[in-house]
C-alpha atoms as a PDB file:
ATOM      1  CA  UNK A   1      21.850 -11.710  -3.590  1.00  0.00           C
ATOM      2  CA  UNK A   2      18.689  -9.225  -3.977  1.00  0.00           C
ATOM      3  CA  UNK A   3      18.444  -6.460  -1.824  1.00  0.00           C
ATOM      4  CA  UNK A   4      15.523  -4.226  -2.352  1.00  0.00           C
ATOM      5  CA  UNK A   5      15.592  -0.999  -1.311  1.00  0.00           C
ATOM      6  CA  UNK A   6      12.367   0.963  -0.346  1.00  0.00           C
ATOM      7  CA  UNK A   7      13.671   5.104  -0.234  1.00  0.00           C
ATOM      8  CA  UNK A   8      11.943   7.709  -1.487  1.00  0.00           C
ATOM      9  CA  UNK A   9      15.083   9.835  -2.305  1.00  0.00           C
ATOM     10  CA  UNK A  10      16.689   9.154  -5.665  1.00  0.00           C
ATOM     11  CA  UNK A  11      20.281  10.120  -4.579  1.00  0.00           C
ATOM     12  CA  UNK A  12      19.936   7.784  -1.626  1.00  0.00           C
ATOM     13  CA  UNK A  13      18.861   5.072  -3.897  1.00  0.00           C
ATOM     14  CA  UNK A  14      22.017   5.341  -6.327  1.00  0.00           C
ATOM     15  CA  UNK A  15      24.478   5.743  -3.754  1.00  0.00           C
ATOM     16  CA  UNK A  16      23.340   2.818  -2.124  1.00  0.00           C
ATOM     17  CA  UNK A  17      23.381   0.548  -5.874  1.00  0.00           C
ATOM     18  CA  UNK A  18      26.748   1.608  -5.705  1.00  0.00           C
ATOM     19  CA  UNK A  19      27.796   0.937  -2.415  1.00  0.00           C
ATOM     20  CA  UNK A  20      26.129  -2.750  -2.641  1.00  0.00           C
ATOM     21  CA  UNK A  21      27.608  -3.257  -5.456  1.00  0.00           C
ATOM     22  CA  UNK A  22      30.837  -2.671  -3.476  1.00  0.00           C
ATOM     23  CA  UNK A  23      30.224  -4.388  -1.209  1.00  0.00           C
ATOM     24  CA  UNK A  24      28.987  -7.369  -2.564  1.00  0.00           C
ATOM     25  CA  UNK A  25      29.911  -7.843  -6.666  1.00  0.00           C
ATOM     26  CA  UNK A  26      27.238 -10.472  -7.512  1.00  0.00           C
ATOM     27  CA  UNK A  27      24.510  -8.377  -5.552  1.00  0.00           C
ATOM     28  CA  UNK A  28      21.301  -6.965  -7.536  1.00  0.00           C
ATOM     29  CA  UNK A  29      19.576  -3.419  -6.325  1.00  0.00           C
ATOM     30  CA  UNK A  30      15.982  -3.773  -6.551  1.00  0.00           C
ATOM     31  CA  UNK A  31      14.195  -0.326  -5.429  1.00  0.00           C
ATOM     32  CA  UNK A  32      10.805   1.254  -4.400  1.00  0.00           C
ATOM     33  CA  UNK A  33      10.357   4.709  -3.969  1.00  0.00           C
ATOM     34  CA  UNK A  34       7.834   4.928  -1.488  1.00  0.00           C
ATOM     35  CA  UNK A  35       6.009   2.397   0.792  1.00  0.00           C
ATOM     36  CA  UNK A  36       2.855   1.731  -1.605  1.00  0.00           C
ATOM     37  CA  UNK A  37       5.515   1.387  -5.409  1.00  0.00           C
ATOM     38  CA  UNK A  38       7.068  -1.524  -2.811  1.00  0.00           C
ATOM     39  CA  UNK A  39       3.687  -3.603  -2.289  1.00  0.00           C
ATOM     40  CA  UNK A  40       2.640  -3.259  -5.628  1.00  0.00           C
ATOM     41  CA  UNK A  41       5.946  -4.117  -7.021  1.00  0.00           C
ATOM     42  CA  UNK A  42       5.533  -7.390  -4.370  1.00  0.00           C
ATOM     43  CA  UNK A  43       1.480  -7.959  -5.428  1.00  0.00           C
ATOM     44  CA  UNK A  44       2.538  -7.777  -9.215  1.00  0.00           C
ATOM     45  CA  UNK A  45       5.441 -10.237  -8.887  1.00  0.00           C
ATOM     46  CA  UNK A  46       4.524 -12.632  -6.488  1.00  0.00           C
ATOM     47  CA  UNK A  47       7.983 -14.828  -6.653  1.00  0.00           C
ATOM     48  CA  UNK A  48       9.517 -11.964  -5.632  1.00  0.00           C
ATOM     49  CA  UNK A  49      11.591 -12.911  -2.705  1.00  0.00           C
ATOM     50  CA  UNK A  50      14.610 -10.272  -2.035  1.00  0.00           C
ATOM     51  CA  UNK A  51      17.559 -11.497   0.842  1.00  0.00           C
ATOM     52  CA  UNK A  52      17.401  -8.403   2.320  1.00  0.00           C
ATOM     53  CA  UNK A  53      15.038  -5.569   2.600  1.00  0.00           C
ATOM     54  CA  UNK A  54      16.432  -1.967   3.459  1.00  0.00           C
ATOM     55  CA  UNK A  55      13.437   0.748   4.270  1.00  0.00           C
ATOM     56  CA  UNK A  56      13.802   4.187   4.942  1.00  0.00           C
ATOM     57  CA  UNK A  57      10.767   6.061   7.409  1.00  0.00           C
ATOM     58  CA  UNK A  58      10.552   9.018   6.099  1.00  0.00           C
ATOM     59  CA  UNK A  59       8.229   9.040   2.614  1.00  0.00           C
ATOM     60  CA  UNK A  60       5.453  10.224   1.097  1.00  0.00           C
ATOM     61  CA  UNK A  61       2.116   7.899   0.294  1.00  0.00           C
ATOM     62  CA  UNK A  62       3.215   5.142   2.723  1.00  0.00           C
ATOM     63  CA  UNK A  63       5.704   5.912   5.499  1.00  0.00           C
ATOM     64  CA  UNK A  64       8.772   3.434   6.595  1.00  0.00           C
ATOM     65  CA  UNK A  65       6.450   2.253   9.687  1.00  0.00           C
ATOM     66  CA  UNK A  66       3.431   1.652   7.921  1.00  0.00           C
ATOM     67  CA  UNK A  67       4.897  -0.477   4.713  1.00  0.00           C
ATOM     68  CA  UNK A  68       6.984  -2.064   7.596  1.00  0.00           C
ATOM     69  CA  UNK A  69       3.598  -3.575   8.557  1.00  0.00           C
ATOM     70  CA  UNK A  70       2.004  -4.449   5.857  1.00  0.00           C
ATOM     71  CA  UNK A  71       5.796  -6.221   4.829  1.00  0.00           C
ATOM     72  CA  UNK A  72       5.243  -7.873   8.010  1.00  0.00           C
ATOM     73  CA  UNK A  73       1.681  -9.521   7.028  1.00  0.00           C
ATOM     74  CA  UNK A  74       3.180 -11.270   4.303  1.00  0.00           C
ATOM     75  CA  UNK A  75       3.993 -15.102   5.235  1.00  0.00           C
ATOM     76  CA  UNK A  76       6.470 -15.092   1.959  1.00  0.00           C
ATOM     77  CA  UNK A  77       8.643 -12.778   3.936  1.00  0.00           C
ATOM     78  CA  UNK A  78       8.561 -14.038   7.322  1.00  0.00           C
ATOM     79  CA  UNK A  79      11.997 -14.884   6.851  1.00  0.00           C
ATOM     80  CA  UNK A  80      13.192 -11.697   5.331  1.00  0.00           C
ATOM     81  CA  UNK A  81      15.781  -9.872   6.989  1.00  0.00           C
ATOM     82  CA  UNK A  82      14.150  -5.813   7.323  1.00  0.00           C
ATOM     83  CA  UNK A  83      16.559  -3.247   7.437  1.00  0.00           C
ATOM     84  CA  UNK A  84      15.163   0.652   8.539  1.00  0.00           C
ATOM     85  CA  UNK A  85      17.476   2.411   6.706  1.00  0.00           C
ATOM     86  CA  UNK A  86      17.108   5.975   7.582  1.00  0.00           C
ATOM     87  CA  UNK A  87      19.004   9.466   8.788  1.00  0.00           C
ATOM     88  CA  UNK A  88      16.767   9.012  12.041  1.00  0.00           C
ATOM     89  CA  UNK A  89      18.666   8.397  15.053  1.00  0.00           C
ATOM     90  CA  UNK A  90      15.060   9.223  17.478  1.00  0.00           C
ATOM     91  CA  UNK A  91      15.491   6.337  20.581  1.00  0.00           C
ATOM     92  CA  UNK A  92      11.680   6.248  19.597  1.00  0.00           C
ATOM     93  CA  UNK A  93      11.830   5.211  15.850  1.00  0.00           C
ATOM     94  CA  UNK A  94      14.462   3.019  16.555  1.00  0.00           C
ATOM     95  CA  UNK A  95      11.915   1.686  19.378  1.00  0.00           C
ATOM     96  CA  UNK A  96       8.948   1.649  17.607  1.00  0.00           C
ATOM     97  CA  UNK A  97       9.977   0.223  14.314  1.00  0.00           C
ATOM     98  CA  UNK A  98      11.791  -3.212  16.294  1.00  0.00           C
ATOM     99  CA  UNK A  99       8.709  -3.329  17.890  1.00  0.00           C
ATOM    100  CA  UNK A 100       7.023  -3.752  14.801  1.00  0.00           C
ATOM    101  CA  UNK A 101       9.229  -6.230  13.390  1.00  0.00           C
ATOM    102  CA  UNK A 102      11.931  -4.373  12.262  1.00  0.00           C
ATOM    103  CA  UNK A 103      15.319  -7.039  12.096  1.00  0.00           C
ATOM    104  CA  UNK A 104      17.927  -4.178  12.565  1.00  0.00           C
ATOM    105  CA  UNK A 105      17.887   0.093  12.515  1.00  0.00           C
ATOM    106  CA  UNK A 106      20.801   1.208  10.583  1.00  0.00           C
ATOM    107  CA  UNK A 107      21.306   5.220  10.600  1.00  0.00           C
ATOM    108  CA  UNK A 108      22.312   6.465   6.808  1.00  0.00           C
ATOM    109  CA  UNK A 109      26.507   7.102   7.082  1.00  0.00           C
ATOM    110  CA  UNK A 110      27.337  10.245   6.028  1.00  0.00           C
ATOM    111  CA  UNK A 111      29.834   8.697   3.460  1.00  0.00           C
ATOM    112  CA  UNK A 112      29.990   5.960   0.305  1.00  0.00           C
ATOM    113  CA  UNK A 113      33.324   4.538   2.219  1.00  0.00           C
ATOM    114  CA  UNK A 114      31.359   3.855   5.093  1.00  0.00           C
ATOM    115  CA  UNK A 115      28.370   2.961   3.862  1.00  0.00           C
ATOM    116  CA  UNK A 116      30.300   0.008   1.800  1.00  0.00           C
ATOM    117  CA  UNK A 117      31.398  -0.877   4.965  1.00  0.00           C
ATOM    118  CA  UNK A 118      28.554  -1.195   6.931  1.00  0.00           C
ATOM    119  CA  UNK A 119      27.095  -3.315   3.879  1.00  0.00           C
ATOM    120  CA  UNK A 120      30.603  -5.475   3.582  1.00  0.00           C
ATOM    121  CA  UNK A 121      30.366  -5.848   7.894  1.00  0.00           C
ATOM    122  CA  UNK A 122      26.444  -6.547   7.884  1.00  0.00           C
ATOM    123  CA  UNK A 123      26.531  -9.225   5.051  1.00  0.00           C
ATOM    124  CA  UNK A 124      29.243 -11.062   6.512  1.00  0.00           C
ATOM    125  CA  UNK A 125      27.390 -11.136   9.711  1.00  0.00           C
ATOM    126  CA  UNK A 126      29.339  -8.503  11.893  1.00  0.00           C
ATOM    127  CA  UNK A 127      25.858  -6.276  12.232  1.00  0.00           C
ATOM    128  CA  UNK A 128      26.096  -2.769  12.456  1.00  0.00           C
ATOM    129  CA  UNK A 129      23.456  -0.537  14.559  1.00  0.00           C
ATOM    130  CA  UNK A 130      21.090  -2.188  16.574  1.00  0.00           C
ATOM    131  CA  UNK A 131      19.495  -5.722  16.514  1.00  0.00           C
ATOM    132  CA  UNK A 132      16.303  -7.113  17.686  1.00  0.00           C
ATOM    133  CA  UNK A 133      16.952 -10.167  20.250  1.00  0.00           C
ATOM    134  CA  UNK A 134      15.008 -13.096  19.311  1.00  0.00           C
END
């Protein structure tokens, strides 16, 4: 399974390799660290189909809702599970970013336990925070 992870904070981006890894052994981190590293990284490797991608909204260069469109133009990952992965808990950004295609909003946990948890409970199909109807 490849997750890539889009987060412009570099203790944010280990703690979540670890709690993947957790939560799912055979599971490979692939991360961005800000909206416009994440299309490049897709542009340069054009097989590059992750399971899973996790965003955060809050970077610099690109923010969460504007690489959330641009992910969004790409017919390679129509089927691509998008994650907003952020400390935001704003009715709006939750909102705005299903509204632009956004699969699910998960708020950051405040822990590695329960981070691992969320990841075990979301990858085994029990989703955690909120879910776009389709």
């Amino acid at each position: 399974m490849k997750c890539f992870l889009i987060d412009d904070d570099e203790d944010d981006r280990d703690i979540f390799a670890l709690a993947l890894l957790k939560a799912n052994a055979e599971s490979n981190c692939i991360t961005a660290t800000n909206g416009e590293d994440a299309l490049d990284l897709l542009r340069k490797q054009s097989d590059f189909i992750p399971d899973y991608i996790f965003l955060d909204l809050n970077m610099p260069l690109m923010d969460g809702r504007a690489c959330l469109s641009e992910l969004r133009k790409q017919a390679r990952l129509d089927t691509v599970p998008i994650i907003i992965f952020t400390t935001s808990s704003y009715s709006k950004d939750i909102e705005d970013t299903l509204n632009l295609g956004a699969s699910h909003y998960l708020v950051k946990p405040t822990s590695l336990n329960e981070l691992v948890s969320i990841l075990t409970s979301f990858f085994e199909g029990k989703l955690s925070g909120y879910r776009l109807s389709l």
